[in-house]
PDB file of N, CA and C in Angstrom:
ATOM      1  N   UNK A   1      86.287 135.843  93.940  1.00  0.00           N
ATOM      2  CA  UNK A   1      85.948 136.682  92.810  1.00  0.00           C
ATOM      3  C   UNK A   1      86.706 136.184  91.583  1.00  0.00           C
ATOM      4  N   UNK A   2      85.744 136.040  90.611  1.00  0.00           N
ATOM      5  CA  UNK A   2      86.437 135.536  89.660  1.00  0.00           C
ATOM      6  C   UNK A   2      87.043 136.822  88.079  1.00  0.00           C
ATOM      7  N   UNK A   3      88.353 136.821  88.092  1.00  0.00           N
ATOM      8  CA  UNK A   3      88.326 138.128  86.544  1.00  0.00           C
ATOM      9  C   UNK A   3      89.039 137.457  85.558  1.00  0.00           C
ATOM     10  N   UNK A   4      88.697 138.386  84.503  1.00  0.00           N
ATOM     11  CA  UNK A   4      89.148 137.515  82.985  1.00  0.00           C
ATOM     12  C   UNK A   4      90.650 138.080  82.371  1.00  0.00           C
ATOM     13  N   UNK A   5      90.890 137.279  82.006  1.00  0.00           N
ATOM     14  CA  UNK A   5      92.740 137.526  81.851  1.00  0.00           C
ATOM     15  C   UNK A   5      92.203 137.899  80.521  1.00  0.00           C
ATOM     16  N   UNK A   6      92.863 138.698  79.849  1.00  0.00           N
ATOM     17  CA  UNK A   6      92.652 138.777  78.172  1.00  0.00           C
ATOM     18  C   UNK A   6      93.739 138.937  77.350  1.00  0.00           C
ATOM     19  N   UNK A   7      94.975 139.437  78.237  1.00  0.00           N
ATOM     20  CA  UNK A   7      96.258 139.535  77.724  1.00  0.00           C
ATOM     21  C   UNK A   7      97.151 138.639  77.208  1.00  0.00           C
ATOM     22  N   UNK A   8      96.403 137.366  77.583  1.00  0.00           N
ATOM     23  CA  UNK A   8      97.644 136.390  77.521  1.00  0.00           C
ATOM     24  C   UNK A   8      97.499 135.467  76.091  1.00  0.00           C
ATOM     25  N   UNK A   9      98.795 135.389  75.526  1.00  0.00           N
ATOM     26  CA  UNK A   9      99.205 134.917  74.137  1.00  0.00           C
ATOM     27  C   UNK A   9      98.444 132.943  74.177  1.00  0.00           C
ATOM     28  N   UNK A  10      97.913 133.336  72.914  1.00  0.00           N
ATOM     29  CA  UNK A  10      97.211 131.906  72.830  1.00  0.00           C
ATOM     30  C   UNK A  10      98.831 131.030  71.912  1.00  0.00           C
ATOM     31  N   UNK A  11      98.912 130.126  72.622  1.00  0.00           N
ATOM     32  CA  UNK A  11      99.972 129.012  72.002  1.00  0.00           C
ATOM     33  C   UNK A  11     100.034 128.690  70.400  1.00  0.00           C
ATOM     34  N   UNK A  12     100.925 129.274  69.852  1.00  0.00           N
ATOM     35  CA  UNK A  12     100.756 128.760  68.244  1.00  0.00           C
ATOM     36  C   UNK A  12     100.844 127.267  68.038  1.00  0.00           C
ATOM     37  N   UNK A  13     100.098 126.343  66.911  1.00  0.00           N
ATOM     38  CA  UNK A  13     100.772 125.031  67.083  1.00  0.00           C
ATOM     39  C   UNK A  13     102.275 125.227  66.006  1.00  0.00           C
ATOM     40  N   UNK A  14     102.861 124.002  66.409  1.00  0.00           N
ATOM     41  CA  UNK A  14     104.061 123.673  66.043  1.00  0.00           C
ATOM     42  C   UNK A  14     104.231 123.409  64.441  1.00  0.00           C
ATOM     43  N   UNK A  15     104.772 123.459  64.138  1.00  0.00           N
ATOM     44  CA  UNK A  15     105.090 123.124  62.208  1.00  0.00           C
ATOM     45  C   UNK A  15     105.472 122.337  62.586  1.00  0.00           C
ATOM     46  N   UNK A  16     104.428 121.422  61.372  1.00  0.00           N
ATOM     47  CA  UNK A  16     104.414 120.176  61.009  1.00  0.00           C
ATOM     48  C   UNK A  16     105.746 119.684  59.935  1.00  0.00           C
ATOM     49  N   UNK A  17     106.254 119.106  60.414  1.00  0.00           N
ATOM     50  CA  UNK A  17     107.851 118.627  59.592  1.00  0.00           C
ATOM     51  C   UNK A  17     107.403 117.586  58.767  1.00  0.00           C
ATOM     52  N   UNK A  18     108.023 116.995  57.771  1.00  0.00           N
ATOM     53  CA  UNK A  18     107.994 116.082  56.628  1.00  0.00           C
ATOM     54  C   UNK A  18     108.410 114.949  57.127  1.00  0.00           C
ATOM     55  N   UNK A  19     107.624 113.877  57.373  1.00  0.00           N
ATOM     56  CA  UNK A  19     108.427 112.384  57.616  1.00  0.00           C
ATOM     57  C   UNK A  19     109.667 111.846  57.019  1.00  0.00           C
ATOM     58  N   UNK A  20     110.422 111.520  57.582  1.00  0.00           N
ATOM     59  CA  UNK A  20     111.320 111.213  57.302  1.00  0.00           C
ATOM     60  C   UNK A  20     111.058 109.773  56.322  1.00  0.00           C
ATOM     61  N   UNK A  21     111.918 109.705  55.097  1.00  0.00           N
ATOM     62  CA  UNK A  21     111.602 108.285  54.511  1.00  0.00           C
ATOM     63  C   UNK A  21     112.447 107.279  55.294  1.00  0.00           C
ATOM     64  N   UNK A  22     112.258 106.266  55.813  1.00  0.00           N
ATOM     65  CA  UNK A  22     112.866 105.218  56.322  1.00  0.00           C
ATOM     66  C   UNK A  22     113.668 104.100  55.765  1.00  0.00           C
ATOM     67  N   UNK A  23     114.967 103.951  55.758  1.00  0.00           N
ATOM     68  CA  UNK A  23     115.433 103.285  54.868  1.00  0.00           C
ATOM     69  C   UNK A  23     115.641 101.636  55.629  1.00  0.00           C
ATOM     70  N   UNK A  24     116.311 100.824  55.021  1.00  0.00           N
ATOM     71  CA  UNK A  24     116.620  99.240  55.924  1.00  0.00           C
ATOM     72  C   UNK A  24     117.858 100.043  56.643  1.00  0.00           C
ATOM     73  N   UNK A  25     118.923 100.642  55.679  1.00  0.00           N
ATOM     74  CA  UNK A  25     120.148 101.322  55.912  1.00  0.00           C
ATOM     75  C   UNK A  25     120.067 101.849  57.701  1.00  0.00           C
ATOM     76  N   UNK A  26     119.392 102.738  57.608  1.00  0.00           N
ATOM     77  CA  UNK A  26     119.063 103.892  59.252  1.00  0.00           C
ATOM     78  C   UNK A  26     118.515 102.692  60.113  1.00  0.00           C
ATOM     79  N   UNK A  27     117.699 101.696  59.670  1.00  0.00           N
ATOM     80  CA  UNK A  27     117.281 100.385  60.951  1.00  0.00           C
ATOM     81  C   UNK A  27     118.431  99.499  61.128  1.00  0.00           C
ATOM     82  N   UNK A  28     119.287  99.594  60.628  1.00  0.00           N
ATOM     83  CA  UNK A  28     120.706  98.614  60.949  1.00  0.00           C
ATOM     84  C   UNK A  28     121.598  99.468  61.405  1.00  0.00           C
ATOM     85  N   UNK A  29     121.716 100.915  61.089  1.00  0.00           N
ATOM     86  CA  UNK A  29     122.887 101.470  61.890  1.00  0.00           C
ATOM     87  C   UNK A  29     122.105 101.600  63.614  1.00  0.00           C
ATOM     88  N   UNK A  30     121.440 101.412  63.967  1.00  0.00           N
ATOM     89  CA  UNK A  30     120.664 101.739  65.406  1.00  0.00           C
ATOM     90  C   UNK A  30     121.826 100.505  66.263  1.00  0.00           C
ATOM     91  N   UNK A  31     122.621 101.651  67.423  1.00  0.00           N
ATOM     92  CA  UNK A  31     123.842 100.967  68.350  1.00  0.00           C
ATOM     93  C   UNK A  31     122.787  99.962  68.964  1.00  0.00           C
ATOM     94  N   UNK A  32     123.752  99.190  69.477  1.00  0.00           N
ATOM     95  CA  UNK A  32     123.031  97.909  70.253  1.00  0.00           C
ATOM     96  C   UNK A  32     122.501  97.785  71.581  1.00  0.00           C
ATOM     97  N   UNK A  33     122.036  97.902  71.996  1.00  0.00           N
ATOM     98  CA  UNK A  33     121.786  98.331  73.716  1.00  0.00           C
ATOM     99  C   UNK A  33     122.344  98.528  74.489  1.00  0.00           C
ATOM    100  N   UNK A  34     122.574  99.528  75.463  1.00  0.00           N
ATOM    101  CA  UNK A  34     124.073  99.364  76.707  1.00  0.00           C
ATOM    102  C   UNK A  34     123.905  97.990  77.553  1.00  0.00           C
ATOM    103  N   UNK A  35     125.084  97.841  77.705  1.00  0.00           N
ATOM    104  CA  UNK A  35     124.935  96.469  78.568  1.00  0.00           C
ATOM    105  C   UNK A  35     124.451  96.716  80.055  1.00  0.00           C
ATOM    106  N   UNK A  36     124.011  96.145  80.946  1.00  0.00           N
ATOM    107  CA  UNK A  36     123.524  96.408  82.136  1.00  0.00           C
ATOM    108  C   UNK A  36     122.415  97.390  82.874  1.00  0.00           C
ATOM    109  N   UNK A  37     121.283  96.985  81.229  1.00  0.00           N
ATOM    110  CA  UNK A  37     120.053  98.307  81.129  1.00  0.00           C
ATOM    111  C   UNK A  37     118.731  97.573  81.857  1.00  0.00           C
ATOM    112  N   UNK A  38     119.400  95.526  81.831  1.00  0.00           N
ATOM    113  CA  UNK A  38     118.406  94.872  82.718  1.00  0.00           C
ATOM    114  C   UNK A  38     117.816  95.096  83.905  1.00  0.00           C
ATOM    115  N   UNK A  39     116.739  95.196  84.049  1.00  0.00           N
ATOM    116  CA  UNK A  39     116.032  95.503  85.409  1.00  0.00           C
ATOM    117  C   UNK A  39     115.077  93.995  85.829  1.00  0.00           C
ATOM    118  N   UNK A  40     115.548  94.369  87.247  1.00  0.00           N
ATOM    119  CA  UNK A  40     115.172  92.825  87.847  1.00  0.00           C
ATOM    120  C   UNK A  40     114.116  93.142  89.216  1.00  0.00           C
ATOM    121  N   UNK A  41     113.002  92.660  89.529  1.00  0.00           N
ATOM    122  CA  UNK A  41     112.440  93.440  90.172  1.00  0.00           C
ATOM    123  C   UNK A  41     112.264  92.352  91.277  1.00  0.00           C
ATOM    124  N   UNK A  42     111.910  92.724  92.565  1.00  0.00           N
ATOM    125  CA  UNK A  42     111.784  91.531  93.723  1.00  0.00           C
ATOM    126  C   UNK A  42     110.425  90.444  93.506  1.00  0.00           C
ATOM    127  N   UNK A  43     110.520  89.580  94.182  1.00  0.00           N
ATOM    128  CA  UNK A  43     109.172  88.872  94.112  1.00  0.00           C
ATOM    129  C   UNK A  43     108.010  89.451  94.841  1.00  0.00           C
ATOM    130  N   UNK A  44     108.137  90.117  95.485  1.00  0.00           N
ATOM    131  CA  UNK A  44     107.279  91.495  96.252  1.00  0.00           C
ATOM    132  C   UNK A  44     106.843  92.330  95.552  1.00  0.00           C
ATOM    133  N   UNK A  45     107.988  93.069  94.923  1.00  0.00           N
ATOM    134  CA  UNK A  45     107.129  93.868  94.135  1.00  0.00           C
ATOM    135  C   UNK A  45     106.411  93.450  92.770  1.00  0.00           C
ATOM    136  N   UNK A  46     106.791  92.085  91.901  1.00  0.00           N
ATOM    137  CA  UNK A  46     106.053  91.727  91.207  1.00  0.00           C
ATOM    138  C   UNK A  46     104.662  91.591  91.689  1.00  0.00           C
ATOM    139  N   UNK A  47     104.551  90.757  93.078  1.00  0.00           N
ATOM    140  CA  UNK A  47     103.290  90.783  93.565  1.00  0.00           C
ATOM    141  C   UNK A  47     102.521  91.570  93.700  1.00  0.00           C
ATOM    142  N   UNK A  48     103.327  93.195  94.106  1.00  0.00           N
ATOM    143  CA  UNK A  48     102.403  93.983  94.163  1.00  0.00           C
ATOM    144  C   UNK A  48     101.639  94.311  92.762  1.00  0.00           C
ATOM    145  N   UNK A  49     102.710  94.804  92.243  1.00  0.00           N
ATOM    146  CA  UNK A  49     101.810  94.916  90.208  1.00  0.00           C
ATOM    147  C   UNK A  49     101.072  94.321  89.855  1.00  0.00           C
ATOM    148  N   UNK A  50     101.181  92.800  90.370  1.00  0.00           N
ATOM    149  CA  UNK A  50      99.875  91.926  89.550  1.00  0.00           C
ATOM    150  C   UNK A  50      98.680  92.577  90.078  1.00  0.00           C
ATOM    151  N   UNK A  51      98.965  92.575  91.430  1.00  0.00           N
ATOM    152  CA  UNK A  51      97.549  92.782  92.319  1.00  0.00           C
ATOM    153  C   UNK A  51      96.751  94.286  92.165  1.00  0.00           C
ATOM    154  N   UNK A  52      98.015  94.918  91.755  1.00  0.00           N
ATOM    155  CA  UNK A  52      97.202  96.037  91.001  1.00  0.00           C
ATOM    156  C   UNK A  52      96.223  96.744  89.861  1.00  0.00           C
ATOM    157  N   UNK A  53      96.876  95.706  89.231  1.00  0.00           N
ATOM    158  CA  UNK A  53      96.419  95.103  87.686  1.00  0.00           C
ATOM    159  C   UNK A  53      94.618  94.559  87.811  1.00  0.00           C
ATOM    160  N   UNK A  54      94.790  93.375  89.013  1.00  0.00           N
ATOM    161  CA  UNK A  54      93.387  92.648  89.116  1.00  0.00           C
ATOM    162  C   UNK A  54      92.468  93.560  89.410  1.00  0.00           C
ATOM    163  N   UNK A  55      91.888  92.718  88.576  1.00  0.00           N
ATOM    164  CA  UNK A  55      90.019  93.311  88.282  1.00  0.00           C
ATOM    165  C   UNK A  55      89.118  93.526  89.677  1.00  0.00           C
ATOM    166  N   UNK A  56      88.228  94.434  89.761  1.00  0.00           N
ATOM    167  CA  UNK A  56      87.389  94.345  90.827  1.00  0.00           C
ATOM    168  C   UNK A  56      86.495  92.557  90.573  1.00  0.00           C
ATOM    169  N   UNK A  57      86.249  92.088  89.906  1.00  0.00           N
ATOM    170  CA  UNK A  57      85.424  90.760  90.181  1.00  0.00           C
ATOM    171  C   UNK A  57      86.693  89.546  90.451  1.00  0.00           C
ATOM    172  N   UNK A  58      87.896  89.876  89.990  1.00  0.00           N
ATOM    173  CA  UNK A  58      88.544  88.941  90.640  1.00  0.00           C
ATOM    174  C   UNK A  58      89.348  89.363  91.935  1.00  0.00           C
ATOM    175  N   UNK A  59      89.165  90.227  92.202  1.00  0.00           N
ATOM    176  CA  UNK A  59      88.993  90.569  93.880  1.00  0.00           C
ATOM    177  C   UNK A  59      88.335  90.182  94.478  1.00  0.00           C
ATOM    178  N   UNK A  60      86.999  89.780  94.133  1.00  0.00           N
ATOM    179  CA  UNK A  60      85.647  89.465  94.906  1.00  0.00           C
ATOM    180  C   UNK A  60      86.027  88.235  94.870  1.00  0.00           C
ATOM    181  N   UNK A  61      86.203  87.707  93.685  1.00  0.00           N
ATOM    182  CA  UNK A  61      86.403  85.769  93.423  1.00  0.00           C
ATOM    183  C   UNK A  61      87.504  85.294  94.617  1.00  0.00           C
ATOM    184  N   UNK A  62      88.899  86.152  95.087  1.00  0.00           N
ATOM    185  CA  UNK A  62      89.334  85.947  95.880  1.00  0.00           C
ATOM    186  C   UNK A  62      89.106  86.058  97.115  1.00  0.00           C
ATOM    187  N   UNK A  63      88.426  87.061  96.992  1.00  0.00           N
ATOM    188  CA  UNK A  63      88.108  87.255  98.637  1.00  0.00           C
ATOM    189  C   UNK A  63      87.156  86.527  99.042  1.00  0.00           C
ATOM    190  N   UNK A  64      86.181  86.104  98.418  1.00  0.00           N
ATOM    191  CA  UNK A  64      85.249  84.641  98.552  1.00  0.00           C
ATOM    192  C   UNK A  64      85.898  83.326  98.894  1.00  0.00           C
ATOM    193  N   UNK A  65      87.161  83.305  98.016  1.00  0.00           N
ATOM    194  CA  UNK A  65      87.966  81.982  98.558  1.00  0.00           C
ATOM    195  C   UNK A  65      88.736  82.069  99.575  1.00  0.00           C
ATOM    196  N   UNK A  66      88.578  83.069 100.247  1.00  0.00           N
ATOM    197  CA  UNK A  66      89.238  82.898 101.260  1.00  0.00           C
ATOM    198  C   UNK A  66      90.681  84.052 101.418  1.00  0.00           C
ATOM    199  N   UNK A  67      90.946  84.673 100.592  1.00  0.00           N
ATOM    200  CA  UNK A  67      92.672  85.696 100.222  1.00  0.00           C
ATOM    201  C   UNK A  67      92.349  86.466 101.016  1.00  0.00           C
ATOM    202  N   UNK A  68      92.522  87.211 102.286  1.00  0.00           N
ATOM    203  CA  UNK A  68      92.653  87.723 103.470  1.00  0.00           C
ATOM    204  C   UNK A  68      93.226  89.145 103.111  1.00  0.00           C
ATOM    205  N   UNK A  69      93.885  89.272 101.649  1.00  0.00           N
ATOM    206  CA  UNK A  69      94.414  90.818 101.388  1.00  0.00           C
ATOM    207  C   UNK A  69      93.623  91.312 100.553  1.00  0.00           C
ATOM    208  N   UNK A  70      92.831  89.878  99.510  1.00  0.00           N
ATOM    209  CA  UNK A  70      91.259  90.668  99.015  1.00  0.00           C
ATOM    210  C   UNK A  70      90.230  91.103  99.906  1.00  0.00           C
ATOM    211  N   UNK A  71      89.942  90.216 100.714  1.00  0.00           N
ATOM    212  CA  UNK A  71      89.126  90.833 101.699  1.00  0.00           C
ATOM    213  C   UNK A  71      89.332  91.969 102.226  1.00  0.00           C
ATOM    214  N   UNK A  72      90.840  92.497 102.736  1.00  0.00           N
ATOM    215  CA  UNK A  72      90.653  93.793 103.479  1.00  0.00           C
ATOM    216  C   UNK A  72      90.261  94.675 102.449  1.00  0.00           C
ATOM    217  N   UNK A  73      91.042  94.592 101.704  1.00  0.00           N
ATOM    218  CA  UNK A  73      90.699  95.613  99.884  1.00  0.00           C
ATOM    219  C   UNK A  73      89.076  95.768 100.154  1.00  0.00           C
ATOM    220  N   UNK A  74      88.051  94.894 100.234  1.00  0.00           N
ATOM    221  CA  UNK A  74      87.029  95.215  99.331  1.00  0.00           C
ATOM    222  C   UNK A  74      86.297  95.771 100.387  1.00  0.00           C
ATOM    223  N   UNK A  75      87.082  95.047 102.170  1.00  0.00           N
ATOM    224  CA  UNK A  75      86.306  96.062 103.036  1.00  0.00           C
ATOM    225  C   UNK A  75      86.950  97.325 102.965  1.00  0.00           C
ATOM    226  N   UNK A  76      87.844  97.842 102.786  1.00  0.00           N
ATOM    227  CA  UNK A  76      88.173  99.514 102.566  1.00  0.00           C
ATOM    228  C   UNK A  76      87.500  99.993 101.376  1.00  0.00           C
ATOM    229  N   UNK A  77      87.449  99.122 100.305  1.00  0.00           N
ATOM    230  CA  UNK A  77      86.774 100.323  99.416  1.00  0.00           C
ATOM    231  C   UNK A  77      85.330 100.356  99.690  1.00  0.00           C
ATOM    232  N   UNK A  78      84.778  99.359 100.666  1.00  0.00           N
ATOM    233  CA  UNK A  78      83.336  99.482 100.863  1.00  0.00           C
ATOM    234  C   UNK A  78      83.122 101.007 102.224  1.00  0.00           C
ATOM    235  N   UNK A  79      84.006 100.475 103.043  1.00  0.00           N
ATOM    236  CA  UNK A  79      84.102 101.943 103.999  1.00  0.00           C
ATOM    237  C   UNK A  79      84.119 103.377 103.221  1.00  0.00           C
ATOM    238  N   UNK A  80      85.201 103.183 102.290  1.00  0.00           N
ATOM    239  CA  UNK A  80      85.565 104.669 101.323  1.00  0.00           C
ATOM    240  C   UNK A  80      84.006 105.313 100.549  1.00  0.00           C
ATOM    241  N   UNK A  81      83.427 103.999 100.347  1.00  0.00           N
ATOM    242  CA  UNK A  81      82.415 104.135  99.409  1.00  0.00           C
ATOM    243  C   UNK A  81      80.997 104.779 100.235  1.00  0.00           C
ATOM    244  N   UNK A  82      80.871 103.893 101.454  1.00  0.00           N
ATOM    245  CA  UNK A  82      79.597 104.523 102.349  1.00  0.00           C
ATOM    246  C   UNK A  82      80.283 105.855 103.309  1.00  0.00           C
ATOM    247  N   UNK A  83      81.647 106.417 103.091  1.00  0.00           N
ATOM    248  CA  UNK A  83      82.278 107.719 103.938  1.00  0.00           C
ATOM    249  C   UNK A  83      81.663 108.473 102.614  1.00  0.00           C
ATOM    250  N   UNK A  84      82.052 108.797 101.445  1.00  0.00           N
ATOM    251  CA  UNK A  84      81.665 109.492 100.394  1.00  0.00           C
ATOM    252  C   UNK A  84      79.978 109.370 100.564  1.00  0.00           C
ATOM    253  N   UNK A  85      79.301 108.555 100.280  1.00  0.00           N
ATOM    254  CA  UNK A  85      77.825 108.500 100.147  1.00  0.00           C
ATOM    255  C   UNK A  85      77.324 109.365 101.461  1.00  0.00           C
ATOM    256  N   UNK A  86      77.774 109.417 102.602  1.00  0.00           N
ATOM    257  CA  UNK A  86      77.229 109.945 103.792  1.00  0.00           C
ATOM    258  C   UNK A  86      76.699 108.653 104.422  1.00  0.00           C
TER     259      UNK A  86
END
């Protein structure tokens, strides 16, 4: 059953503040970075990101040549795809 709320306060928007003028002054006082903010990531997980990144046709282009982790990919999303369709 569905009922209608009517009580409840609609969100005011926020006041709009005045931009700040930007000087060279305020871009040169900005502290310098903390030291040891570098992040270094494994060669694994770079791999994974790329592969996340790639396109469905260069999935296919790989898995045509032969890449054995494109192939499973495109057979799961083909399973996922004919489980949804019926």
């Amino acid at each position: 059953m569905v009922s209608n709320v009517s009580n409840l306060a609609q969100p005011q928007p926020a006041a709009k503040s005045k931009p700040q003028p930007t000087t060279d002054a305020a871009a040169q006082t900005k502290p310098p970075p903390a030291p040891g903010t570098t992040v270094k990531i494994s060669k694994a997980a770079s791999t994974a990101l790329q592969e996340s990144r790639e396109t469905p046709a260069q999935t296919a282009k790989e898995a045509r040549s032969g890449d054995m982790q494109a192939t499973r990919l495109l057979a799961k999303e083909a399973a996922a795809k004919a489980a949804t369709n019926g």
